[in-house]
Protein backbone atom coordinates (compact mmCIF):
# COMPACT_ATOMS: atom_id res chain seq x y z
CA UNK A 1 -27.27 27.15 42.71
CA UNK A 2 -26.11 26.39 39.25
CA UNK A 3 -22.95 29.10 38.43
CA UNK A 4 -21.82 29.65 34.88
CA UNK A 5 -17.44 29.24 34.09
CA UNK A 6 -16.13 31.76 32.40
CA UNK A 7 -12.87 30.01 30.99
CA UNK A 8 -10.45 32.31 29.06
CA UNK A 9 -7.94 30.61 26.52
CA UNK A 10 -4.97 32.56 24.83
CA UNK A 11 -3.60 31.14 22.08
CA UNK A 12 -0.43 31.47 19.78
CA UNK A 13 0.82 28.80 17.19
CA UNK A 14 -0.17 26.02 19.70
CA UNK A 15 -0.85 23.75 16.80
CA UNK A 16 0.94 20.83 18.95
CA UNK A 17 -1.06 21.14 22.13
CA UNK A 18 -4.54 23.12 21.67
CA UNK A 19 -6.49 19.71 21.26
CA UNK A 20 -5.75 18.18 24.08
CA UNK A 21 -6.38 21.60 26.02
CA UNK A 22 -9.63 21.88 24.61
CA UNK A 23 -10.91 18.52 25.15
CA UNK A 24 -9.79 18.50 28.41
CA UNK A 25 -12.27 21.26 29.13
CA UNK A 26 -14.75 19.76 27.15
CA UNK A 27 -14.22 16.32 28.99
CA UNK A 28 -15.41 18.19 32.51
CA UNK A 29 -17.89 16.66 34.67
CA UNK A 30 -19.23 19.83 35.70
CA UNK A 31 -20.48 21.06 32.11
CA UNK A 32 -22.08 24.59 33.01
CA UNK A 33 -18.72 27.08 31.16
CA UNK A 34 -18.57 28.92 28.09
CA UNK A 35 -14.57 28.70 26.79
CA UNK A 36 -13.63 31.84 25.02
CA UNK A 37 -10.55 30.97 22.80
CA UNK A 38 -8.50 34.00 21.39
CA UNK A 39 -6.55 33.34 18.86
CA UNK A 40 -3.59 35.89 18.96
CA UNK A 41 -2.92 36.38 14.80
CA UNK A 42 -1.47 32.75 14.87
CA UNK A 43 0.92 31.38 11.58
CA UNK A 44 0.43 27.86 11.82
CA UNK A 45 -2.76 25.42 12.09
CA UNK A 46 -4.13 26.76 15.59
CA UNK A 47 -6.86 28.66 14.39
CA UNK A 48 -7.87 25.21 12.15
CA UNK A 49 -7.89 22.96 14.98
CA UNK A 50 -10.20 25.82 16.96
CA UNK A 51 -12.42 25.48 14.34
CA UNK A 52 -13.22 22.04 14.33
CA UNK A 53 -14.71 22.71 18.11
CA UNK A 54 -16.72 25.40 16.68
CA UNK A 55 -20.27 23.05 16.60
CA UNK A 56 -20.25 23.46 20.44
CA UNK A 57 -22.31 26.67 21.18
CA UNK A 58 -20.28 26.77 24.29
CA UNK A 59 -17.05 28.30 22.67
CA UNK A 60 -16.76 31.40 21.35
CA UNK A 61 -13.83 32.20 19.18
CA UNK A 62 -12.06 35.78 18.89
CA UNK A 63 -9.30 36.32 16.36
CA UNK A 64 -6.67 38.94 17.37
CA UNK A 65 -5.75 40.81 13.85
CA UNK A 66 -2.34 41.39 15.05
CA UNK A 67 -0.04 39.18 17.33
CA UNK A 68 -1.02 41.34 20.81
CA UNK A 69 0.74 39.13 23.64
CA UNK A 70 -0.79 36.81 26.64
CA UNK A 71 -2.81 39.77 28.80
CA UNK A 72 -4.20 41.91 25.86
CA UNK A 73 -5.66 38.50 24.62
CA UNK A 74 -7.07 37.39 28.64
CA UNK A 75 -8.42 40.47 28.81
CA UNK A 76 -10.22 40.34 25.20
CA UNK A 77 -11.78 37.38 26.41
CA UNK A 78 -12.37 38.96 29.61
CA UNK A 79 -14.47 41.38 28.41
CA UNK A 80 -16.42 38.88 26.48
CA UNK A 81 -17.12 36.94 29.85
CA UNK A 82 -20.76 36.58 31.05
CA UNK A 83 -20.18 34.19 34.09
CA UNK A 84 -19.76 34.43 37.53
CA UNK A 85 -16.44 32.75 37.70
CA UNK A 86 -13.52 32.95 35.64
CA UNK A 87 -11.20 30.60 34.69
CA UNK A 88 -7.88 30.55 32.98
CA UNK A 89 -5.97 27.70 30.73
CA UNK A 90 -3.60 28.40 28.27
CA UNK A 91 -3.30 26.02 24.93
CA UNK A 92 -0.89 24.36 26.14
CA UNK A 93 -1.91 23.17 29.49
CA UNK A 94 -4.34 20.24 30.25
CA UNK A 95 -7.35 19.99 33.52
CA UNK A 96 -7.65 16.83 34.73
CA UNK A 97 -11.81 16.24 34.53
CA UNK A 98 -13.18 17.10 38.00
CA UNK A 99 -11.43 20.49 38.22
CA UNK A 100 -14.33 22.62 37.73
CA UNK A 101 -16.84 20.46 39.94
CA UNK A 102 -14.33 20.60 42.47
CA UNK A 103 -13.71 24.64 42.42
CA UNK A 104 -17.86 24.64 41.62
CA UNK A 105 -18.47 22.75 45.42
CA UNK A 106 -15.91 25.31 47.22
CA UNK A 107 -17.91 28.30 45.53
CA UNK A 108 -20.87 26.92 47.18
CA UNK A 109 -19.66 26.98 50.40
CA UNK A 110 -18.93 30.44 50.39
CA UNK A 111 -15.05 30.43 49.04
CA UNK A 112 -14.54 34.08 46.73
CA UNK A 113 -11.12 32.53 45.18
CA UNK A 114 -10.27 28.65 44.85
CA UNK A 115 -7.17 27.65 43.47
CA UNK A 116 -5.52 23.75 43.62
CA UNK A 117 -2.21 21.65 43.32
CA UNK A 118 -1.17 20.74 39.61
CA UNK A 119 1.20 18.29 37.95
CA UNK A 120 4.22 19.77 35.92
CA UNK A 121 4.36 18.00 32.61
CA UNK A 122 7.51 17.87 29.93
CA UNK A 123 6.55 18.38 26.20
CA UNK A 124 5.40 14.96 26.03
CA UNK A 125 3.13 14.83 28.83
CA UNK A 126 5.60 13.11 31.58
CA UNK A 127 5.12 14.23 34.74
CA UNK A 128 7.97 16.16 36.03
CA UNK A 129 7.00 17.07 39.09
CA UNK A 130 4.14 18.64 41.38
CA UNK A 131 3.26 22.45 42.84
CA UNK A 132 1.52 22.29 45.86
CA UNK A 133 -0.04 25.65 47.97
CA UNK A 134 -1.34 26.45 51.71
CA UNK A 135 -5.05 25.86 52.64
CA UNK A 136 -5.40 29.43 52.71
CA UNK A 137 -3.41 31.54 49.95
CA UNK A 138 -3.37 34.93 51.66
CA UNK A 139 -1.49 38.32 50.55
CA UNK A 140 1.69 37.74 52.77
CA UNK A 141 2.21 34.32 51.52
CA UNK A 142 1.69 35.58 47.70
CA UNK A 143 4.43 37.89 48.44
CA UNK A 144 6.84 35.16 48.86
CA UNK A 145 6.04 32.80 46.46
CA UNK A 146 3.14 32.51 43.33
CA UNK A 147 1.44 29.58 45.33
CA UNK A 148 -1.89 29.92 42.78
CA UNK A 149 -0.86 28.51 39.30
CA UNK A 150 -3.04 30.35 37.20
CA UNK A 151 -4.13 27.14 34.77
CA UNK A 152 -6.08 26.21 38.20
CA UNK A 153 -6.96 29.69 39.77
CA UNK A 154 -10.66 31.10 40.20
CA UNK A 155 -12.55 34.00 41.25
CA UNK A 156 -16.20 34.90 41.89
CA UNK A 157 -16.59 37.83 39.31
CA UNK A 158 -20.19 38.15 40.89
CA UNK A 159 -18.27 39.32 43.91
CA UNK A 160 -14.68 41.30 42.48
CA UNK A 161 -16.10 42.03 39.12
CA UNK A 162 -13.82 41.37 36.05
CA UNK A 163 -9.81 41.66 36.94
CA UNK A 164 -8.18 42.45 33.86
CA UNK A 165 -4.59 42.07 33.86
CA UNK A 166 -1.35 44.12 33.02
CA UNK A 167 0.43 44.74 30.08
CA UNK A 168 3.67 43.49 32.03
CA UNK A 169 5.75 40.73 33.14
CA UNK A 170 4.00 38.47 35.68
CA UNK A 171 0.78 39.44 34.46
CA UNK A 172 -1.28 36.65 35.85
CA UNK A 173 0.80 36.77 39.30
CA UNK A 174 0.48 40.59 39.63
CA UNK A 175 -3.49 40.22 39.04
CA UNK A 176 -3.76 37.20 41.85
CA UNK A 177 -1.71 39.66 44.32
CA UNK A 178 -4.46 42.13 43.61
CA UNK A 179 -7.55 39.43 44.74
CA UNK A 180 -5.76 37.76 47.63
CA UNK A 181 -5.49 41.19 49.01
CA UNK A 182 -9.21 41.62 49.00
CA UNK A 183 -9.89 38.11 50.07
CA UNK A 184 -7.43 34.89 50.74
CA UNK A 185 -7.50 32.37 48.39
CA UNK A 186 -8.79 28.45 49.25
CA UNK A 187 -6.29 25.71 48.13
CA UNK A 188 -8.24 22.80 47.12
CA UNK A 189 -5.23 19.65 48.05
CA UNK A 190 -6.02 17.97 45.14
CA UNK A 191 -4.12 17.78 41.49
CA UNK A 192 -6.60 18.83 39.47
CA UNK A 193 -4.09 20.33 36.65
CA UNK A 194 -1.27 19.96 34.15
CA UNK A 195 1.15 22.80 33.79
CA UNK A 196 3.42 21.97 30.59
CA UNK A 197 7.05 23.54 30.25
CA UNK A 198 10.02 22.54 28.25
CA UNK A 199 14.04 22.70 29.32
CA UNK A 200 14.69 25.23 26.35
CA UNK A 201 12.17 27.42 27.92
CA UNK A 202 12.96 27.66 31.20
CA UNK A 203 16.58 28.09 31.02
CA UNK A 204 16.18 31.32 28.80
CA UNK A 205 13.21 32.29 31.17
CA UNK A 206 14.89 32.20 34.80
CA UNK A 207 16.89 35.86 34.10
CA UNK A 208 13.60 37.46 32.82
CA UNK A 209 11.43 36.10 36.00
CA UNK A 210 13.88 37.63 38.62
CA UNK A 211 14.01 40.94 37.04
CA UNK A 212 10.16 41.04 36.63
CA UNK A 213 9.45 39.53 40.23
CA UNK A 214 11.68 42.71 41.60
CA UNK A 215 10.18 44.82 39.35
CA UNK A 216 7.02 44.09 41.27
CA UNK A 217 8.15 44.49 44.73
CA UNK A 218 9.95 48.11 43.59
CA UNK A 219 7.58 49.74 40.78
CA UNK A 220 4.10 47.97 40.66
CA UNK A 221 4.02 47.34 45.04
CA UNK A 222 6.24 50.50 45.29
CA UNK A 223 7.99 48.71 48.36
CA UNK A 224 11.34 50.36 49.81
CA UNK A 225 14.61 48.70 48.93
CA UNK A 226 14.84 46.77 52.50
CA UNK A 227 10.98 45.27 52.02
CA UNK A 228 11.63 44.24 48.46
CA UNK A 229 14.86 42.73 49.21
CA UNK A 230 13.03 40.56 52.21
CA UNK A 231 10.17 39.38 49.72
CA UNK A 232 12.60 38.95 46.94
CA UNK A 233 15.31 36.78 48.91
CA UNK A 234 11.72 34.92 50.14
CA UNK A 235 10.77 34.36 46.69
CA UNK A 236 14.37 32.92 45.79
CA UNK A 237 13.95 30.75 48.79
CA UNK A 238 10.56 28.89 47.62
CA UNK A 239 11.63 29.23 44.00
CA UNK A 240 15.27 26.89 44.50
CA UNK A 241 12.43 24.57 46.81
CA UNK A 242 10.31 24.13 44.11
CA UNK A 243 13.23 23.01 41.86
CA UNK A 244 13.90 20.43 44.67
């Protein structure tokens, strides 16, 4: 059974890293995806670059008038979707070649949501360190940590339908909580991924993704205070491990 990728690409003024994201979809060995690239109102060379992809019928690019943010943009490209699984990677990140064949074999066999370990890059493509998962990714676990990075998270649309996501904090989180509660995700114990982050980002990021990660537990779960304060001390727990 040959099943059609659906992979959904945000970008912003990604002028230093959109190439390399886009051939390394291009460079796939499993070659059955459409890549939808929206271009959110970009002021540098981004939508330039895009354009010099353009002779491959396979992408299909959408140009935001207005700068719109990271989940109005997914979810453009959502909409434009036509295959049974979606995919994300954002312009800055990188798959390594057999990720799709890979996640393509465990939809065969009956997985709904496959996800896999990734490599965390610097700016310059070092690799920092590693983000591994459970065999099984199920609702409980979620809760604790965000064990499916979402540059190497799939789902059968054929089977949720599309999953748009939230105009919020922890978008692409809040919308894998939402599958894995219908149906665990499979954890593929390969690195099939490159997640790319710089210092300057994550230091001014850390306040933000504690706020928005209780946030979760209080408004969007609606948890009581003790529940949320057991996920949320959880979720410090794996997040100080991960920095280990």
């Amino acid at each position: 059974m040959i099943m059609l990728f659906s992979i959904i690409m945000p970008a912003y003024n990604s002028q230093a890293t959109i190439k390399e994201s886009i051939a390394s979809v291009l460079n796939q060995t499993y070659q059955n995806f459409e890549l939808i690239i929206i271009n959110d109102n970009s002021s540098d060379a981004t939508l330039s670059i895009i354009t010099n992809f353009c002779h491959d019928r396979r992408i299909l690019v959408l140009n935001n008038e207005e700068n719109m943010g990271v989940a109005h943009s997914r979810n453009r490209g959502l909409e434009m979707a036509s295959g049974e699984i979606i995919a994300f990677l954002d312009s800055d990140d990188i798959w390594y070649p057999n990720k799709l064949e890979e996640q393509y074999n465990c939809f065969l066999s009956g997985h709904k949501i496959v996800c896999s370990y990734y490599d965390v890059i610097d700016s310059e493509g070092n690799i920092v360190g590693t983000r591994n998962a459970p065999t099984l990714v199920t609702f409980e676990k979620m809760l604790k940590s965000n064990f499916i990075g979402n540059l190497t998270g799939a789902y059968a649309s054929s089977f949720f339908g599309k999953c748009y996501q939230r105009n919020i904090g922890h978008e692409d989180y809040i919308m894998w909580l939402e599958l894995v509660k219908k149906q665990p995700a499979y954890c593929i114990k390969n690195k099939l991924a490159a997640y790319r982050i710089s210092n300057k980002s994550l230091s001014s990021n850390k306040m933000k993704v504690v706020i928005w990660q209780w946030k979760i537990y209080r408004k969007v779960l609606g948890m009581n205070i003790i529940k949320s304060l057991y996920y949320f001390l959880n979720y410090i727990c794996f997040a100080i491990k991960k920095r280990n």
